[in-house]
Protein backbone atom coordinates (compact mmCIF):
# COMPACT_ATOMS: atom_id res chain seq x y z
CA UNK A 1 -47.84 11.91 -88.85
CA UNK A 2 -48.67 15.27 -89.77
CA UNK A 3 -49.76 16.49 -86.70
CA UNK A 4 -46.56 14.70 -84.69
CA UNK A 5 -44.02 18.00 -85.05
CA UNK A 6 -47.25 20.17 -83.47
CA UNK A 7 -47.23 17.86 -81.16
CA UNK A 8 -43.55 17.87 -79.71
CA UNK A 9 -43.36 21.96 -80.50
CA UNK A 10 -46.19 22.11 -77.72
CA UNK A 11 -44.29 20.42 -75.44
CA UNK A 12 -41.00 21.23 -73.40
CA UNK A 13 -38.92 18.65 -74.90
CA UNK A 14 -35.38 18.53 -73.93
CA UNK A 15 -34.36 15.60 -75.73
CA UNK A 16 -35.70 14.10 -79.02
CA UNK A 17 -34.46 10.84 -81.09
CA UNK A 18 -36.24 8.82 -83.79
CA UNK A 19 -35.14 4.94 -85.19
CA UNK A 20 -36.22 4.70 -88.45
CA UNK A 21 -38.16 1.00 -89.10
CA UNK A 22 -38.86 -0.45 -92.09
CA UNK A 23 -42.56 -0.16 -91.73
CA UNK A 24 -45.36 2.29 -91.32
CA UNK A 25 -45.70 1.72 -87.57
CA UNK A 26 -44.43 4.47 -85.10
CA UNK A 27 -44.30 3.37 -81.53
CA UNK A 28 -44.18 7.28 -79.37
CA UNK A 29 -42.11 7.07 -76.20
CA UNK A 30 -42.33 10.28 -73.88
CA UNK A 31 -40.28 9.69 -70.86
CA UNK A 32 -38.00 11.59 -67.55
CA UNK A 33 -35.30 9.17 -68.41
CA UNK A 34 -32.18 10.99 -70.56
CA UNK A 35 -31.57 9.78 -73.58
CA UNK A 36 -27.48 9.14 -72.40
CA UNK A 37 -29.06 6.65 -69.68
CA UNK A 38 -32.06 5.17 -72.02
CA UNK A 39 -30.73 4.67 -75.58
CA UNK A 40 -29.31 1.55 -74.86
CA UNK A 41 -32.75 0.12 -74.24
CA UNK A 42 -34.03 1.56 -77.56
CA UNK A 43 -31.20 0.43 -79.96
CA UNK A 44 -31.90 -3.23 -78.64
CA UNK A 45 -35.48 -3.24 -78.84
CA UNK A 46 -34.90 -1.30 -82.26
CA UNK A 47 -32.53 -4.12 -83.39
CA UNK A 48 -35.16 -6.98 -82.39
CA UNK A 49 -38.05 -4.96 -84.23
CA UNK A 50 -36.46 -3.56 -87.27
CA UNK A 51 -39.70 -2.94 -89.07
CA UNK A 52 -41.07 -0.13 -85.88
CA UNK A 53 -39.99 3.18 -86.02
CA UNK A 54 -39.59 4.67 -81.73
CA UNK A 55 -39.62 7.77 -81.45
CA UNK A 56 -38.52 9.27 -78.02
CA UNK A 57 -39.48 12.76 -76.56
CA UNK A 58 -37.14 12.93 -72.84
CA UNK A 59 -39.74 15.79 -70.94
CA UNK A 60 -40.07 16.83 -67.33
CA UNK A 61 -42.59 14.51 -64.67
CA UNK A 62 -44.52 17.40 -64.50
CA UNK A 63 -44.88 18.20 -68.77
CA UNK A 64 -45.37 14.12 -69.34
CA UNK A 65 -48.25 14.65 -67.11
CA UNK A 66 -49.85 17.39 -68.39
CA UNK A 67 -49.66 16.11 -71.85
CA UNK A 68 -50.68 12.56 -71.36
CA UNK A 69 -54.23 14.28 -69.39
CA UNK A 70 -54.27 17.16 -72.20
CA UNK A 71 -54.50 13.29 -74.64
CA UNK A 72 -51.25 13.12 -76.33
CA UNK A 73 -50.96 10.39 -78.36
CA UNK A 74 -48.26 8.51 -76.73
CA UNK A 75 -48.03 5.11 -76.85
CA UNK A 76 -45.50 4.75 -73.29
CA UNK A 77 -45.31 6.98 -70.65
CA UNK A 78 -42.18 6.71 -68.48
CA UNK A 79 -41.31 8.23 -65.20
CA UNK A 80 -39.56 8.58 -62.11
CA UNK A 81 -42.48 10.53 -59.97
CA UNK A 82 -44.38 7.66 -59.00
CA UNK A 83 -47.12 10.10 -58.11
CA UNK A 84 -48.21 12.16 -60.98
CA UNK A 85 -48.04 8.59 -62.66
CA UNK A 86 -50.53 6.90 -60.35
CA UNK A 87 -52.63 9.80 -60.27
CA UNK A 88 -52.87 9.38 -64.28
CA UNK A 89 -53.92 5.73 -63.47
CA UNK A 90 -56.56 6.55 -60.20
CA UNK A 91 -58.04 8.85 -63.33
CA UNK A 92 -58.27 6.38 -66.15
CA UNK A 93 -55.53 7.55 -68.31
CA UNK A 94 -53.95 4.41 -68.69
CA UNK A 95 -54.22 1.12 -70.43
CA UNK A 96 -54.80 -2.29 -68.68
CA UNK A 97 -51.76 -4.86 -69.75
CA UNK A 98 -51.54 -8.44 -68.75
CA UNK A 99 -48.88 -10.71 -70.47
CA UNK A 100 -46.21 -13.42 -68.80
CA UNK A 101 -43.70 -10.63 -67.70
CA UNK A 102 -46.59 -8.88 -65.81
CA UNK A 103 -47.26 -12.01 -63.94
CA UNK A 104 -43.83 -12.35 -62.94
CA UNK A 105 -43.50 -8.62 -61.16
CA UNK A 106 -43.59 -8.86 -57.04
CA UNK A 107 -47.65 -7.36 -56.56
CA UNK A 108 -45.66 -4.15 -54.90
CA UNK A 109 -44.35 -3.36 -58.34
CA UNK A 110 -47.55 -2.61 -60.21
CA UNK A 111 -51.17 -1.68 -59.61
CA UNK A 112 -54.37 -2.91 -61.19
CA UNK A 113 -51.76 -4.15 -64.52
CA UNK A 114 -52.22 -0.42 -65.30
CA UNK A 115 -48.94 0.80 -64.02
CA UNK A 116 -45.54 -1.10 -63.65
CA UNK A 117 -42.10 -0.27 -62.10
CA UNK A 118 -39.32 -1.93 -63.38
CA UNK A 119 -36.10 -0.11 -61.34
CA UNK A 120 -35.37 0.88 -57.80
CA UNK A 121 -33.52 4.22 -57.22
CA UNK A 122 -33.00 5.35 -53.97
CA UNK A 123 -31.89 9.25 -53.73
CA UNK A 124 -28.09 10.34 -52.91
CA UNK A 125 -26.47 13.09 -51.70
CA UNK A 126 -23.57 13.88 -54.31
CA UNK A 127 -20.26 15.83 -52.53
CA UNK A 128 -17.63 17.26 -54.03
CA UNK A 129 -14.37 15.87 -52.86
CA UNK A 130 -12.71 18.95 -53.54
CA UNK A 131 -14.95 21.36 -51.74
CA UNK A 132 -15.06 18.78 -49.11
CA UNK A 133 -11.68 18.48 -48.28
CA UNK A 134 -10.79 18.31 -44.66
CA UNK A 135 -14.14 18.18 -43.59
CA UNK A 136 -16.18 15.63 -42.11
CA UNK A 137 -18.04 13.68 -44.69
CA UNK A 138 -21.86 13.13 -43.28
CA UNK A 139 -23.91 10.16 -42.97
CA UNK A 140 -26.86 10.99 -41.20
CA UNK A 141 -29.18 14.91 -42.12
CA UNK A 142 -27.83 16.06 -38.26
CA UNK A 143 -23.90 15.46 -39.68
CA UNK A 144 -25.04 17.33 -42.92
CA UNK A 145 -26.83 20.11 -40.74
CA UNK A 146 -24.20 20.46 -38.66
CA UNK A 147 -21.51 20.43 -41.19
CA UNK A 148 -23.53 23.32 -43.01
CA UNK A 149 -23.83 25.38 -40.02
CA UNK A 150 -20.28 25.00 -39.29
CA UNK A 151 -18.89 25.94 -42.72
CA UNK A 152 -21.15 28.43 -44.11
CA UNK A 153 -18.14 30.30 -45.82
CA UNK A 154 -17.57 26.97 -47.94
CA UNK A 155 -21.49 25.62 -48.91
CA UNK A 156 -22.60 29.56 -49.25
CA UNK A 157 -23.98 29.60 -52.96
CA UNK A 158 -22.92 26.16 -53.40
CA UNK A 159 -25.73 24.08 -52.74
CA UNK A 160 -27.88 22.26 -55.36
CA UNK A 161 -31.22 20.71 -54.63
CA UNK A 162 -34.94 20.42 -56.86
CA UNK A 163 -36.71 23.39 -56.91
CA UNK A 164 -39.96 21.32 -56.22
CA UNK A 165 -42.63 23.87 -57.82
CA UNK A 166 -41.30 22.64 -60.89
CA UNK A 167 -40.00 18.83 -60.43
CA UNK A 168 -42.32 16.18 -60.02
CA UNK A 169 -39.58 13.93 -58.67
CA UNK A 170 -38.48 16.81 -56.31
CA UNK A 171 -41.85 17.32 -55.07
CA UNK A 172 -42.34 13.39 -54.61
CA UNK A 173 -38.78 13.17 -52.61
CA UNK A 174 -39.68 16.35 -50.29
CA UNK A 175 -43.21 15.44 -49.76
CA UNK A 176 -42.00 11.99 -49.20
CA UNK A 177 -39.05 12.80 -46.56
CA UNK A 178 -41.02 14.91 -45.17
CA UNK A 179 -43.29 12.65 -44.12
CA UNK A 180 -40.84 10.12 -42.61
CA UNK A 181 -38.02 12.87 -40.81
CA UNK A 182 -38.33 15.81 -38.84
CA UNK A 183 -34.76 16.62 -39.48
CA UNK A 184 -36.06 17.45 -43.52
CA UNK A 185 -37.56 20.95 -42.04
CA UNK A 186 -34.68 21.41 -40.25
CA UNK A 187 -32.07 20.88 -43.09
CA UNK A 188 -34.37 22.90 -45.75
CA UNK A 189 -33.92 25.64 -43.10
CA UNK A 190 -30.07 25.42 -42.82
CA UNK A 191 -29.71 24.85 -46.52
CA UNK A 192 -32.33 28.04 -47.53
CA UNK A 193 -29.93 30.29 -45.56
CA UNK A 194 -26.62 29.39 -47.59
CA UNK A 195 -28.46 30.69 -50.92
CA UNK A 196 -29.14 26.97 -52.17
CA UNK A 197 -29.33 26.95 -56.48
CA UNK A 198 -32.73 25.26 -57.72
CA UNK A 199 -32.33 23.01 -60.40
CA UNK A 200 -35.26 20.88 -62.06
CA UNK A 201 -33.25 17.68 -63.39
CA UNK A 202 -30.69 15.18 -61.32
CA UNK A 203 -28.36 15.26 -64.21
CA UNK A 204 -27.94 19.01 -64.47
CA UNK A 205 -26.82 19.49 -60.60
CA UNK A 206 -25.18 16.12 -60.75
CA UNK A 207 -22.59 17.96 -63.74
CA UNK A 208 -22.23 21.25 -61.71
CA UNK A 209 -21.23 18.92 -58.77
CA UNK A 210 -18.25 17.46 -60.59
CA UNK A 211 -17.35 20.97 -62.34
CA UNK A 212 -17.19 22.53 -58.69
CA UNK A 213 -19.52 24.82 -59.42
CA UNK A 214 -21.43 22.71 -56.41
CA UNK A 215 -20.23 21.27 -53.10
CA UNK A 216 -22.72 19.12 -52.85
CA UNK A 217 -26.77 18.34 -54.69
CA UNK A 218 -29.49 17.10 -52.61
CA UNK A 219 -31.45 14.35 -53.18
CA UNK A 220 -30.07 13.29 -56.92
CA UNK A 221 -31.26 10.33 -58.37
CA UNK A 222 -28.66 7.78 -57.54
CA UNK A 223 -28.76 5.65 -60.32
CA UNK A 224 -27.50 8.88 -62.09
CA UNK A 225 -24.84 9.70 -59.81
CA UNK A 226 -23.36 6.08 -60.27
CA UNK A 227 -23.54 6.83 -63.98
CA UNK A 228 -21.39 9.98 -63.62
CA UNK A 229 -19.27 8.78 -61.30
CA UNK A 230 -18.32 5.83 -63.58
CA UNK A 231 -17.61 8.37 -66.20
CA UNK A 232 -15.47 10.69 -63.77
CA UNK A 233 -11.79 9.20 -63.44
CA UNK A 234 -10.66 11.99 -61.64
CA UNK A 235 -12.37 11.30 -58.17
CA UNK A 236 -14.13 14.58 -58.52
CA UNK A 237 -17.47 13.33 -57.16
CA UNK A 238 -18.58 11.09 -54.34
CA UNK A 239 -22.03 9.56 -53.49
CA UNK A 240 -23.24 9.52 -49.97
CA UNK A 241 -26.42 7.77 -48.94
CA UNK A 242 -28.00 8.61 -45.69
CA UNK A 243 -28.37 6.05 -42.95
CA UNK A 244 -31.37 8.01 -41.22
CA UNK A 245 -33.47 7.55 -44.05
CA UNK A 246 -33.28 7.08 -47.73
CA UNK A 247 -35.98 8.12 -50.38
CA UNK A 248 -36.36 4.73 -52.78
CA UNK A 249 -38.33 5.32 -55.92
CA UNK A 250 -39.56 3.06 -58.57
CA UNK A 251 -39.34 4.12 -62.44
CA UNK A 252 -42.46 3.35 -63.97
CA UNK A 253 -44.50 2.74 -67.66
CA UNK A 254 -47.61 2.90 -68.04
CA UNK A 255 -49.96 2.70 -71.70
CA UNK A 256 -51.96 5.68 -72.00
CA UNK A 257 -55.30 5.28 -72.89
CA UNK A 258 -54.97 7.54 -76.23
CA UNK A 259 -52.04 5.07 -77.61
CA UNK A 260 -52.41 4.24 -80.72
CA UNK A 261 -50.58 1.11 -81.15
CA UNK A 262 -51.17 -0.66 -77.92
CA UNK A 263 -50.32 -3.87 -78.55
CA UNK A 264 -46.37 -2.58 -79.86
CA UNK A 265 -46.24 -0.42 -76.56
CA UNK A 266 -46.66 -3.65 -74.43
CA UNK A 267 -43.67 -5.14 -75.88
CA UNK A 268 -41.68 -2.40 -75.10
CA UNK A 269 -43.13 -2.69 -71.18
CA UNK A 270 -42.08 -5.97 -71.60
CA UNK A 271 -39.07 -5.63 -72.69
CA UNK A 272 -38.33 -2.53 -69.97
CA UNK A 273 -39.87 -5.07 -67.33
CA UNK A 274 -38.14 -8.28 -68.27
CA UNK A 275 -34.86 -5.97 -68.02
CA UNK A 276 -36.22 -5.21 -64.43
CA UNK A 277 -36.19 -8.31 -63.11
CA UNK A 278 -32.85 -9.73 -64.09
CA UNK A 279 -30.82 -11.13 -61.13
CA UNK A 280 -27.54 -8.53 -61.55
CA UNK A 281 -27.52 -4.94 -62.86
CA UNK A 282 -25.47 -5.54 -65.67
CA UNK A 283 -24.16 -2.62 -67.83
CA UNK A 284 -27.62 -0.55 -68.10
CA UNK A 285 -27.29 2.43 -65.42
CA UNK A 286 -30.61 1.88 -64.42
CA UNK A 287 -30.66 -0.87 -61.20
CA UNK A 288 -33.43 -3.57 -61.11
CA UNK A 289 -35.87 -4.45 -59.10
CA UNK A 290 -33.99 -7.20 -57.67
CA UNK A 291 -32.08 -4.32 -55.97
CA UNK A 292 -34.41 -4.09 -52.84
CA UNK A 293 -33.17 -6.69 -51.62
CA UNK A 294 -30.08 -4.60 -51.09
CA UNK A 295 -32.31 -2.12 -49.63
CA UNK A 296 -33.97 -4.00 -47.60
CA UNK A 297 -30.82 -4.65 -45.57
CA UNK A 298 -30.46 -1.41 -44.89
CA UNK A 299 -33.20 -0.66 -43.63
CA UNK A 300 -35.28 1.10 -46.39
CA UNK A 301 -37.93 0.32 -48.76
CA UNK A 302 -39.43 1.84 -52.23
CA UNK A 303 -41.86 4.52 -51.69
CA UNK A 304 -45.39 1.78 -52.08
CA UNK A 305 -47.59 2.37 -55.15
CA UNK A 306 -51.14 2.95 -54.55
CA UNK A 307 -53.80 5.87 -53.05
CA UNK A 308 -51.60 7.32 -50.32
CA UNK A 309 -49.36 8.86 -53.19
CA UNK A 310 -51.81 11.24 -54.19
CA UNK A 311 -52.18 12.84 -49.99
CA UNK A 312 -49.64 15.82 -51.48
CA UNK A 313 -51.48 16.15 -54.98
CA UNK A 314 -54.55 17.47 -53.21
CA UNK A 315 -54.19 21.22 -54.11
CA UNK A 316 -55.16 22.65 -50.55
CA UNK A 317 -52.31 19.92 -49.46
CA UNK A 318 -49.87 20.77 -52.49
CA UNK A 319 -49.94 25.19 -51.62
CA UNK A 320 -49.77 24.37 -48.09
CA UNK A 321 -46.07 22.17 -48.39
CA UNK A 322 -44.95 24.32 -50.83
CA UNK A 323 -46.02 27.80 -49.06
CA UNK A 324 -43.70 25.79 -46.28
CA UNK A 325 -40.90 25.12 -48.40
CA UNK A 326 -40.84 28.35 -50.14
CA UNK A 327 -40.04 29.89 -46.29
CA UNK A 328 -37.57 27.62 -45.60
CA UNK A 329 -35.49 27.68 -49.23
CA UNK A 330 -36.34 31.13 -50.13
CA UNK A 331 -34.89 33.22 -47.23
CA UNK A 332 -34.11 36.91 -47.69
C-alpha cells in the first residue's frame, strides 16, 4: 500500500477516487472513462461488495498503456482505443478470464477471453447551434467540407478535433477513417487551414462546444455528447452523425497480468460485461452492446478486434500517418 501514492504520482492522472471497504482487499481500476460517466458503475459494485476497497485512477489511452507494459499493478485496465489494448494482449500483458458472462459475449466482442468489450460508441460530430445558425447543417464529410470552405470567417479558430500524437482514441479514429474514406485527407486539409484547436479528451472539446468557444469538435465520442447534451437544457449543442461513414468503437477491460487480486477484478468484468449486454441502455451513459444492432441498420459496424488493429502501431507505419497529418492540421 505503501508504494500505491508513488505509483499514481508517476502517472498523469486526471481523475482519482477511492471506496473505502471493510476489508484489507484493494481492487486498482485505471481507466479512459471519466469518473462523471463511470461512478455509477463503482457505487453499485461498491454497494454489492462492501468489504473491497476500488480505487480508480481516470488516465489517457496512451498513459494506461505505458503503465500497464512499464507493470503497474492494476488489477482492470479500461479503454476506449481498442488498439493500444489489443496490442497489450498480442504481447501477453493480460490475464485469461472465462466465467458464464464471458460465454454469453457475441465472439466479435472479445479475443482469446483476454480482452472484452462491453459498449459500442460510434464517433459524432458535435455543432454548435449558435455558431451554426443559418447555415446548412451537414450530413455527409463533402457537406462539412464544403460548409468549411464556404464560411471560413465563422469556423476560423473554432474548430476542435484530437490532436492524435497524443490520443490513443484520436489516433485509432484517424487511422481508422482513414482507412475507409478518401474524403478524411481532404477534410483534415480544409480543417488544418481554419487554425483547428487540438484537444486530447472528448469531454474537454465537447464543454468548449456548448460554451461557444467551438463551432463544432470532430470525431467526439458520442456516448459523451449524449451525456452533455442531456445535461444542456438550453439547446446549445447538437450531435450529428455522418451517413458516409461512422467510426464505431468498443470500450474494453482487460486483467493485466501483474494484478494482484485477479479473481476480484473478474467480477468487476463481469459486472461491466453483464451491464453490456442488457437489452435497453437504461440510465448509464455508456450504450451496450446490444446497440449494433442499431448500427447495423445504418450501415456501420464496430471497428473488429483482432491483428489488423496493430497495421498503424508499427512505428515506420505510425511516423509515416502522423508526418501526414501533421501537414494537413499544422498549416502555416
Amino acid at each position: 500500500m505503501s508504494l500505491w501514492p508513488t505509483l499514481l504520482a508517476a502517472l498523469e492522472v486526471e481523475e482519482h477516487r477511492r471506496y473505502e471497504g471493510t476489508g484489507s482487499r484493494t481492487l486498482r481500476i485505471i481507466s479512459t472513462a471519466d469518473l462523471e460517466v463511470f461512478a455509477p458503475v463503482l457505487e453499485d459494485f461498491h454497494a454489492d461488495n462492501p468489504g473491497l476497497t476500488l480505487d480508480y485512477a481516470v488516465a489517457s489511452s496512451v498513459e494506461l498503456h505505458r503503465a500497464i507494459r512499464d507493470g503497474a499493478r492494476f488489477d482492470v485496465a479500461i479503454s476506449s482505443a481498442m488498439d493500444l489494448q489489443f496490442q497489450l494482449v498480442n504481447d501477453g500483458y493480460a490475464r485469461s478470464h472465462r466465467s458464464p458472462v464471458v460465454d454469453a459475449l457475441p465472439d466479435w466482442a472479445r479475443w482469446l477471453d483476454r480482452i472484452f468489450a462491453f459498449t459500442t460508441e460510434p464517433a459524432v460530430v458535435v455543432i454548435s447551434t449558435e455558431r451554426f445558425a443559418g447555415l446548412p447543417v451537414p450530413t455527409t464529410r463533402q457537406d462539412l467540407i464544403d460548409v468549411l470552405r464556404d464560411n471560413p470567417e465563422r469556423f476560423r479558430d473554432a474548430i476542435g478535433t484530437y490532436d492524435v500524437r497524443e490520443s490513443g482514441l484520436g489516433y485509432l479514429f484517424a487511422t481508422q477513417e482513414a482507412r475507409a474514406t478518401d474524403a478524411y485527407w481532404r477534410l483534415a486539409e480544409v480543417m488544418g487551414r481554419l487554425g483547428p484547436k487540438l484537444y486530447c479528451c472528448s469531454g474537454q472539446m465537447i464543454d468548449d462546444v456548448a460554451e461557444g468557444r467551438l463551432a463544432l469538435a470532430y470525431n467526439v465520442l458520442g456516448s459523451y455528447a449524449a451525456e452533455r447534451v442531456t445535461r444542456d437544457s438550453g439547446g446549445r449543442v447538437r450531435i450529428l452523425r455522418m451517413t458516409d461513414f461512422s467510426n464505431v468503437i468498443l470500450r474494453t477491460a482487460i486483467i493485466p497480468s501483474a494484478s494482484g487480486d485477479p479473481q476480484s477484478a473478474g467480477r468487476f468484468v463481469d459486472r461491466l460485461l453483464a451491464i453490456g449486454l442488457r437489452d435497453a441502455p437504461g440510465d448509464w451513459a455508456l450504450p451496450p452492446l446490444g446497440e449494433t444492432r442499431e448500427i447495423a441498420r445504418a450501415g456501420f459496424g464496430p471497428i473488429r478486434l483482432g491483428p489488423g488493429l496493430m497495421v498503424y502501431l508499427d512505428p515506420l507505419n505510425r511516423q509515416a500517418f502522423l508526418r501526414e497529418w501533421v501537414n494537413a492540421i499544422e498549416q502555416q
